[in-house]
C-alpha atoms as a PDB file:
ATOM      1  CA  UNK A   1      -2.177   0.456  -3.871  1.00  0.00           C
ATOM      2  CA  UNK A   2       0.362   3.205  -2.377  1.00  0.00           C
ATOM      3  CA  UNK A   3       2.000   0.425  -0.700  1.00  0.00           C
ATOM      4  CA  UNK A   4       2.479  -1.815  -3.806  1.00  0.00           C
ATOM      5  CA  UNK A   5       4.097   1.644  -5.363  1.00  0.00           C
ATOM      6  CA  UNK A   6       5.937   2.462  -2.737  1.00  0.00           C
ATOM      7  CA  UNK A   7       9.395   3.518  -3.922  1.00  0.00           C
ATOM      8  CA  UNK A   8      12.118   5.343  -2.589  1.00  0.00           C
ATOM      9  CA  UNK A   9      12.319   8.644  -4.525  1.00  0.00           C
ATOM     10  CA  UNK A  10      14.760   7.495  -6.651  1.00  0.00           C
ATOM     11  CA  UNK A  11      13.212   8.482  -9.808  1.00  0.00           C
ATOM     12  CA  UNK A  12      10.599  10.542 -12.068  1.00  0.00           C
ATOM     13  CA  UNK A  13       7.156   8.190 -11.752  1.00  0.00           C
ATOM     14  CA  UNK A  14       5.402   8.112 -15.498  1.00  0.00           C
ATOM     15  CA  UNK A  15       2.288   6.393 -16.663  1.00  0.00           C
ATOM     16  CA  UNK A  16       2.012   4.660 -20.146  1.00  0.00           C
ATOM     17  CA  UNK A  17      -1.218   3.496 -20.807  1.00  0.00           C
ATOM     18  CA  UNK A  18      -2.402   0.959 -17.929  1.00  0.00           C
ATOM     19  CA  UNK A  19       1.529   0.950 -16.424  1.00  0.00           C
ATOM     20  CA  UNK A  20       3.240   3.180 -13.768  1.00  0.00           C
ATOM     21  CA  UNK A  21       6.773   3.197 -14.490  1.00  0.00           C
ATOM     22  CA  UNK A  22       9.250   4.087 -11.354  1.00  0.00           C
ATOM     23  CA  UNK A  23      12.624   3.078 -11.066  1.00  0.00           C
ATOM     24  CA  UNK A  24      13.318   1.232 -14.064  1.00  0.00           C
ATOM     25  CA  UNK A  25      10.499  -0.628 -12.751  1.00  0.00           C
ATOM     26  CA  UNK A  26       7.205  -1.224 -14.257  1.00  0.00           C
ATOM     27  CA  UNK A  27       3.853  -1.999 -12.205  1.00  0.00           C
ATOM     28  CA  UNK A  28       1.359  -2.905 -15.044  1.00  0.00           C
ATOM     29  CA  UNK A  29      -2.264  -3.877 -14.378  1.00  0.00           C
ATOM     30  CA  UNK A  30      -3.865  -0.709 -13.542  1.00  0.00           C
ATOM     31  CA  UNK A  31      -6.433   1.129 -15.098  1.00  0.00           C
ATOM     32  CA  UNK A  32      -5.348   3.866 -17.286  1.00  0.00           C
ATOM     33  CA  UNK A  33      -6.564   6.891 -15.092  1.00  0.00           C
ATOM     34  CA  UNK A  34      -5.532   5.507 -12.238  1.00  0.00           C
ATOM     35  CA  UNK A  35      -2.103   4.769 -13.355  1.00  0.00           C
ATOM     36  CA  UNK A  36      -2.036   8.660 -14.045  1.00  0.00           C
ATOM     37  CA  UNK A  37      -2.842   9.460 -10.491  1.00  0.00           C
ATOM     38  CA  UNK A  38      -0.446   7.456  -9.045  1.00  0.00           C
ATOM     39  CA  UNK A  39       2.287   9.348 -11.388  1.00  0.00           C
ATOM     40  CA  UNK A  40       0.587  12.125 -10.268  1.00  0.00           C
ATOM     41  CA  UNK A  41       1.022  11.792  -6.324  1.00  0.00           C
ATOM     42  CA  UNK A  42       3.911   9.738  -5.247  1.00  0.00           C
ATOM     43  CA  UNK A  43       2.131   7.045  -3.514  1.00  0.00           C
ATOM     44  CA  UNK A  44       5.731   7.095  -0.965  1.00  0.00           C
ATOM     45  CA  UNK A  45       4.391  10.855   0.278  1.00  0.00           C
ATOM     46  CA  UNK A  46       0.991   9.579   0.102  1.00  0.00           C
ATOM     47  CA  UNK A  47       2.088   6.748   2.624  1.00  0.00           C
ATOM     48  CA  UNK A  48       4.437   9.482   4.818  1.00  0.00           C
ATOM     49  CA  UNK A  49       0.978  11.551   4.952  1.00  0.00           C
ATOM     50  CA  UNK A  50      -0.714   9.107   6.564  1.00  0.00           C
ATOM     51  CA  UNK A  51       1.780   8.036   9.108  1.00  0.00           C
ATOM     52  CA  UNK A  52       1.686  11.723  10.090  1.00  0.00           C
ATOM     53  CA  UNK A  53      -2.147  12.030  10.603  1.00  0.00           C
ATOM     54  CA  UNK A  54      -2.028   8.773  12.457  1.00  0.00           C
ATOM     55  CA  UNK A  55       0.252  10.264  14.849  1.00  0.00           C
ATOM     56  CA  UNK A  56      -1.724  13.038  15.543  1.00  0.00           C
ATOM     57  CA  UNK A  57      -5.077  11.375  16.103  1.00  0.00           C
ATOM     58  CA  UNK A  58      -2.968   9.123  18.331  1.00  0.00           C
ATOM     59  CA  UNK A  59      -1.751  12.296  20.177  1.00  0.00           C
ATOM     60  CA  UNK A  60      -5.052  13.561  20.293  1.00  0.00           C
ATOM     61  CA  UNK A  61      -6.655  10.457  21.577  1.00  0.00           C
ATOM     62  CA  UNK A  62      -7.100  11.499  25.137  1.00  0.00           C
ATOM     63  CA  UNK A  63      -8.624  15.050  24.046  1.00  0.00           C
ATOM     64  CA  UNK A  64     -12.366  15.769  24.162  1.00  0.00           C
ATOM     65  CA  UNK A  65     -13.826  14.475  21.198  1.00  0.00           C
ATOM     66  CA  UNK A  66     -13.740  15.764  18.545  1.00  0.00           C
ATOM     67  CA  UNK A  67     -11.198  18.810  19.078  1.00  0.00           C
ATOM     68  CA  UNK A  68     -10.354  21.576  16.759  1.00  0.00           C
ATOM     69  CA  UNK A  69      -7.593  19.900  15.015  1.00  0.00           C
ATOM     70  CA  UNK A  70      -8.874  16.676  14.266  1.00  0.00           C
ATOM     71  CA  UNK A  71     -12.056  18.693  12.733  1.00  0.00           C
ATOM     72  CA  UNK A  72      -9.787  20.248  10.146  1.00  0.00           C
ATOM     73  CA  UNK A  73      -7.999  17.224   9.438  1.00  0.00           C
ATOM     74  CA  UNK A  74     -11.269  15.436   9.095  1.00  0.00           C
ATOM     75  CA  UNK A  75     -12.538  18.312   6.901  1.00  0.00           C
ATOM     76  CA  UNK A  76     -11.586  17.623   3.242  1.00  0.00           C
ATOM     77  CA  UNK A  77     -13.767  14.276   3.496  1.00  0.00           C
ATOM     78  CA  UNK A  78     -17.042  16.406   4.271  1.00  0.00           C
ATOM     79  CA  UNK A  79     -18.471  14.874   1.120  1.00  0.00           C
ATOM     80  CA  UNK A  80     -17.500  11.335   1.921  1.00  0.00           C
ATOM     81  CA  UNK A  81     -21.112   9.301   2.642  1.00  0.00           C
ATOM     82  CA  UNK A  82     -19.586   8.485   6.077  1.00  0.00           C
ATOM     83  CA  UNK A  83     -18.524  11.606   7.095  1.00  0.00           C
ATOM     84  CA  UNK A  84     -20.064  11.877  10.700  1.00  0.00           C
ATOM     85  CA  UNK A  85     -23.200  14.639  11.346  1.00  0.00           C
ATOM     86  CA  UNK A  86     -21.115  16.415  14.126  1.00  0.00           C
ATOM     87  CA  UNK A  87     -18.362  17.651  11.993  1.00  0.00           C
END
């Protein structure tokens, strides 16, 4: 969904109902609350955010598992079903 948002900062994002307006563009089709979130967080950042955690756990990928770092990163998903026993 970020990626289908993804703009270029160019503008204000807004959400009217079940459309996120960017740009002078309008993305319709979402549901209402989720078109508010995506006003809410710039889905571009959200996108930059995940590039940068990818390059850590790619610098990281020689390191004893799991170290330090990647623990905190991994820690705001502690109540994710999946979220592994060792963390």
């Amino acid at each position: 969904m970020a990626r289908r948002c993804d703009g270029d900062g160019c503008g204000e994002w807004s959400a009217h109902g079940r459309t996120v307006d960017f740009c002078q563009v309008d993305l319709p089709g979402f549901d209402p609350t989720i078109a508010r979130h995506v006003a809410l967080h710039d889905p571009a950042r959200v996108l930059r955010e995940i590039e940068a955690k990818r390059r850590i756990l790619a610098r990281h990928a020689r390191d004893p598992w799991p170290c330090h770092d990647l623990r905190d990163l991994a820690s705001p998903y502690a109540d994710h079903p999946d979220f592994p026993a060792w963390a």
